[in-house]
N, C-alpha and C. Protein backbone atom coordinates (compact mmCIF):
# COMPACT_ATOMS: atom_id res chain seq x y z
N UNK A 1 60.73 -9.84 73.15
CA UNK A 1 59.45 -9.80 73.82
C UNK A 1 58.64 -11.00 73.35
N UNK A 2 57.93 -11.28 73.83
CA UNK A 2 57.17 -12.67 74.03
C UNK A 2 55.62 -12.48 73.92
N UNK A 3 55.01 -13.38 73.28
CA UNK A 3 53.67 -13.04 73.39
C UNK A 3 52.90 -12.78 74.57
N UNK A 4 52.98 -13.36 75.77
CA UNK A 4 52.56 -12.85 76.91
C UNK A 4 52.59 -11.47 77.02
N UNK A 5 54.29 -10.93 77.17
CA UNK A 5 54.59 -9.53 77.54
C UNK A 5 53.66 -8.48 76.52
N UNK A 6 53.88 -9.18 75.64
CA UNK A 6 52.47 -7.86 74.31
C UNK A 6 51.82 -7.93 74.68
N UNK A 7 51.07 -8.78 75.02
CA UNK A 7 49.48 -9.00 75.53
C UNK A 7 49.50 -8.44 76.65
N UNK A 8 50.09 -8.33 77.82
CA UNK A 8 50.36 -7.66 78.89
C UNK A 8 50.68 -6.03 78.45
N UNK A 9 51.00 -5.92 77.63
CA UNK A 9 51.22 -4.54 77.10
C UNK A 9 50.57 -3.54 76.35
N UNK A 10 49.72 -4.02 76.21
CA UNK A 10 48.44 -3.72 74.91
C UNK A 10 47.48 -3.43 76.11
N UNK A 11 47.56 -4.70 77.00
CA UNK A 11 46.07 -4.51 77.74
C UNK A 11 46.10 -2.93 78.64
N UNK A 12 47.10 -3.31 79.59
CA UNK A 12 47.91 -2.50 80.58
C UNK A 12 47.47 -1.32 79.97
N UNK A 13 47.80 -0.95 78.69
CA UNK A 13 48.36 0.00 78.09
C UNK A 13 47.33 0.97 76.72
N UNK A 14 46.48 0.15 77.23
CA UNK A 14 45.19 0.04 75.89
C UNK A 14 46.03 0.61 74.74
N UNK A 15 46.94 -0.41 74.35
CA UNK A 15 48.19 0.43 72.99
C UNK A 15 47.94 -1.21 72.00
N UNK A 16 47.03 -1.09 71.23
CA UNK A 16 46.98 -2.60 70.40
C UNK A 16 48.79 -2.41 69.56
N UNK A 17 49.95 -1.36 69.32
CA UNK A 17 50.19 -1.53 68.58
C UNK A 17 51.42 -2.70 68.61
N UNK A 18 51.43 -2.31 70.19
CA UNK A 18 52.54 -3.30 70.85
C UNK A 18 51.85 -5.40 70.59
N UNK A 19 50.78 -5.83 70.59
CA UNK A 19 50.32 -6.97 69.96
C UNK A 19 50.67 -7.03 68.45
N UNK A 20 50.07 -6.04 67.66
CA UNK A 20 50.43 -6.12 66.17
C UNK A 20 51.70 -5.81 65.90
N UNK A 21 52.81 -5.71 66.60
CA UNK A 21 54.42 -5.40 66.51
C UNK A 21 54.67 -6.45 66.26
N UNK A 22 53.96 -7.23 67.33
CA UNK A 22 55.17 -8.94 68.37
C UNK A 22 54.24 -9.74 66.97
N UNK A 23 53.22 -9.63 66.24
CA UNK A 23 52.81 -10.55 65.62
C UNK A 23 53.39 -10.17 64.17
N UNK A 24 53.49 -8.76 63.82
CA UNK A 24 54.18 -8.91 62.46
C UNK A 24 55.88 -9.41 62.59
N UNK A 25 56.43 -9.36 63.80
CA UNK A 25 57.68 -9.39 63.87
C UNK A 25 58.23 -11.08 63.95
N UNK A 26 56.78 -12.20 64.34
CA UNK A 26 56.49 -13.39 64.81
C UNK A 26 56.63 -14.01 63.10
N UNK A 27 55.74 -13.36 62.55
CA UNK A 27 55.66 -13.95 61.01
C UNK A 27 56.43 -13.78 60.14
N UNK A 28 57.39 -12.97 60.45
CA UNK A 28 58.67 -12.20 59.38
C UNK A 28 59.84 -13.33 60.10
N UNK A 29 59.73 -13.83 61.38
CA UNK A 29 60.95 -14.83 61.74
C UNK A 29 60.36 -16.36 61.32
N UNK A 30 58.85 -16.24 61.15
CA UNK A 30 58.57 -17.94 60.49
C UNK A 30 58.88 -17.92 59.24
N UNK A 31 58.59 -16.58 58.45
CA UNK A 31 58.95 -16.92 57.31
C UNK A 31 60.18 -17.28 57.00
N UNK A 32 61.07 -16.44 57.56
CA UNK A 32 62.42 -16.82 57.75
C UNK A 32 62.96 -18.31 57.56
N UNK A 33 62.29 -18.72 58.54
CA UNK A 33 62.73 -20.66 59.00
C UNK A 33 61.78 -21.18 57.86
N UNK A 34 61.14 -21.12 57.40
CA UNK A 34 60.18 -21.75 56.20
C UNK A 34 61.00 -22.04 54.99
N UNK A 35 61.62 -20.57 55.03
CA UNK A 35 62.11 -20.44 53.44
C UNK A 35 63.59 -21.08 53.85
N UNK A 36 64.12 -21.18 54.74
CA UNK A 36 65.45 -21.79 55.14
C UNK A 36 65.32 -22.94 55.30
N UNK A 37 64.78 -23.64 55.91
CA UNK A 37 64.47 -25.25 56.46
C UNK A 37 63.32 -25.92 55.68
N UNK A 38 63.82 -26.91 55.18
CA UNK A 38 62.40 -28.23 54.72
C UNK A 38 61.76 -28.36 56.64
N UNK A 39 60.52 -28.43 56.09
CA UNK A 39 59.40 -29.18 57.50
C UNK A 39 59.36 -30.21 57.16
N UNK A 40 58.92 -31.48 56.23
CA UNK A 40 59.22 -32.20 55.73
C UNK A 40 60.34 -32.71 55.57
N UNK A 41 60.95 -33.34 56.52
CA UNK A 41 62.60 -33.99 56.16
C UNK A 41 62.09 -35.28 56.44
N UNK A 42 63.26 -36.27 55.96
CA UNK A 42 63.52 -38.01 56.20
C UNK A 42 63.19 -38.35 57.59
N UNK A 43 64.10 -36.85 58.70
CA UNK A 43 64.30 -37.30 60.05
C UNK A 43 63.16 -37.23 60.68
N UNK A 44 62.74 -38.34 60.96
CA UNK A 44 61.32 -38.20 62.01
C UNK A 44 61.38 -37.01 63.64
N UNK A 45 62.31 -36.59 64.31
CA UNK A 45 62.27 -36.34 65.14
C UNK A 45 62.65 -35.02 64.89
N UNK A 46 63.35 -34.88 63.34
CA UNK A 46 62.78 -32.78 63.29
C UNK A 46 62.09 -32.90 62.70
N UNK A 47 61.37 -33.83 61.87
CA UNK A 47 60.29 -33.45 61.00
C UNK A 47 59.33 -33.07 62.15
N UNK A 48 59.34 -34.07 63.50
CA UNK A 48 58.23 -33.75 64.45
C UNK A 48 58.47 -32.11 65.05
N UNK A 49 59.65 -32.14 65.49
CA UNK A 49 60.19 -30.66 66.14
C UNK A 49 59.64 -29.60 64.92
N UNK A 50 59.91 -29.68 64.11
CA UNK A 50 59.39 -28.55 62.85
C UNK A 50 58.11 -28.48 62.59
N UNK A 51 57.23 -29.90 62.64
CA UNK A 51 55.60 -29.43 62.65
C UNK A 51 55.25 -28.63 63.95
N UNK A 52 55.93 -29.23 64.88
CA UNK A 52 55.08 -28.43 66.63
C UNK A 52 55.26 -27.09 66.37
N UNK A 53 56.76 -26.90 65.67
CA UNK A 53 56.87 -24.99 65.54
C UNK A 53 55.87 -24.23 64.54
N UNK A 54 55.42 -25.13 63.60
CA UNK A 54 54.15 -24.33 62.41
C UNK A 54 53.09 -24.37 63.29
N UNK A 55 53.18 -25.55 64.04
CA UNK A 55 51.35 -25.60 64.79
C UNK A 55 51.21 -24.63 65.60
N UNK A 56 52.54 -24.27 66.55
CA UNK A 56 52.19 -23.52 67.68
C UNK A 56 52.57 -22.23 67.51
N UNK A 57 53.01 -21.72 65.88
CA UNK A 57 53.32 -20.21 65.62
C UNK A 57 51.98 -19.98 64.99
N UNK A 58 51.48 -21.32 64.34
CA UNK A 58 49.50 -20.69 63.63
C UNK A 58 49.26 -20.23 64.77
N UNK A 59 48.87 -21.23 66.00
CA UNK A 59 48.20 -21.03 67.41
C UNK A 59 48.22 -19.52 67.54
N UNK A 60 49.43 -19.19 67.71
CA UNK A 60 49.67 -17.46 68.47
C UNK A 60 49.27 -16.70 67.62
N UNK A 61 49.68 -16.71 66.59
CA UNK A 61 49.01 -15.64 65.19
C UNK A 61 47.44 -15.52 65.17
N UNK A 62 46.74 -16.87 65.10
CA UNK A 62 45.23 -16.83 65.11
C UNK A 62 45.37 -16.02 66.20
N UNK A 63 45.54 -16.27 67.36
CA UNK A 63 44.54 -15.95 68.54
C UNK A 63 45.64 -14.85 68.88
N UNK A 64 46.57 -13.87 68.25
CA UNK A 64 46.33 -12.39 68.49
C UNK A 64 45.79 -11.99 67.35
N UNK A 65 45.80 -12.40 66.06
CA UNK A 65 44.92 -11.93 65.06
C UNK A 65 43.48 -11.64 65.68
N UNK A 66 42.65 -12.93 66.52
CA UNK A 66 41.22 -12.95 67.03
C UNK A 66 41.17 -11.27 68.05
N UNK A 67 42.31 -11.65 68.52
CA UNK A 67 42.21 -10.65 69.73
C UNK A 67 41.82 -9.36 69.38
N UNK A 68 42.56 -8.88 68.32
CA UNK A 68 42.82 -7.98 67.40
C UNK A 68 40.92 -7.55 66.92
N UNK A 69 40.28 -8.47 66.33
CA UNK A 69 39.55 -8.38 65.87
C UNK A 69 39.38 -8.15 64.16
N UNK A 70 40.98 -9.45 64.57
CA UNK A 70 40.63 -9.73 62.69
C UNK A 70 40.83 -11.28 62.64
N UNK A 71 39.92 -11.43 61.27
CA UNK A 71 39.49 -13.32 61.03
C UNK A 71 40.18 -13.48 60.30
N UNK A 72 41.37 -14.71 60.73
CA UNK A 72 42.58 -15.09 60.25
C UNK A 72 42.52 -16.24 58.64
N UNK A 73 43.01 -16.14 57.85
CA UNK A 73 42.78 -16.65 57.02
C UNK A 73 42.78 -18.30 57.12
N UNK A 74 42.01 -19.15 56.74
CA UNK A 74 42.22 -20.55 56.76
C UNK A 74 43.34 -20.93 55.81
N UNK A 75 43.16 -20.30 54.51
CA UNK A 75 44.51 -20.50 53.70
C UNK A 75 44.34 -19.55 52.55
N UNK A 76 45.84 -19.79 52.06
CA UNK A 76 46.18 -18.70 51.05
C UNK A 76 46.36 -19.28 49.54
């Protein structure tokens, strides 16, 4: 499932639990690739491919965290 389809599913459904599923289930597979893969490599063209995936997995997390009506941490 995809962030759309939660969001489509939550709303539809007034069920927040289906958003907070797809987002704890979102951060348990970044952590995953974090702790497996350097973001930081030599190669310029995954180092680029590997920043777009941190930028655009913060993106979705903030803004179902917002949705949610919780304020996402700036850092830890």
């Amino acid at each position: 499932m995809g962030f759309v389809t939660a969001l489509e599913l939550t709303l539809n459904d007034l069920r927040p639990h289906f958003l907070c599923t797809y987002l704890y289930e979102l951060a348990g597979a970044y952590s995953s690739f974090y702790n497996a893969d350097k973001v930081m490599v030599d190669d310029t063209a995954v180092k680029a491919r590997r920043l777009l995936l941190c930028a655009r997995t913060r993106t979705v997390l903030m803004t179902g965290l917002e949705l949610l009506g919780i304020k996402p941490l700036e850092r830890m």
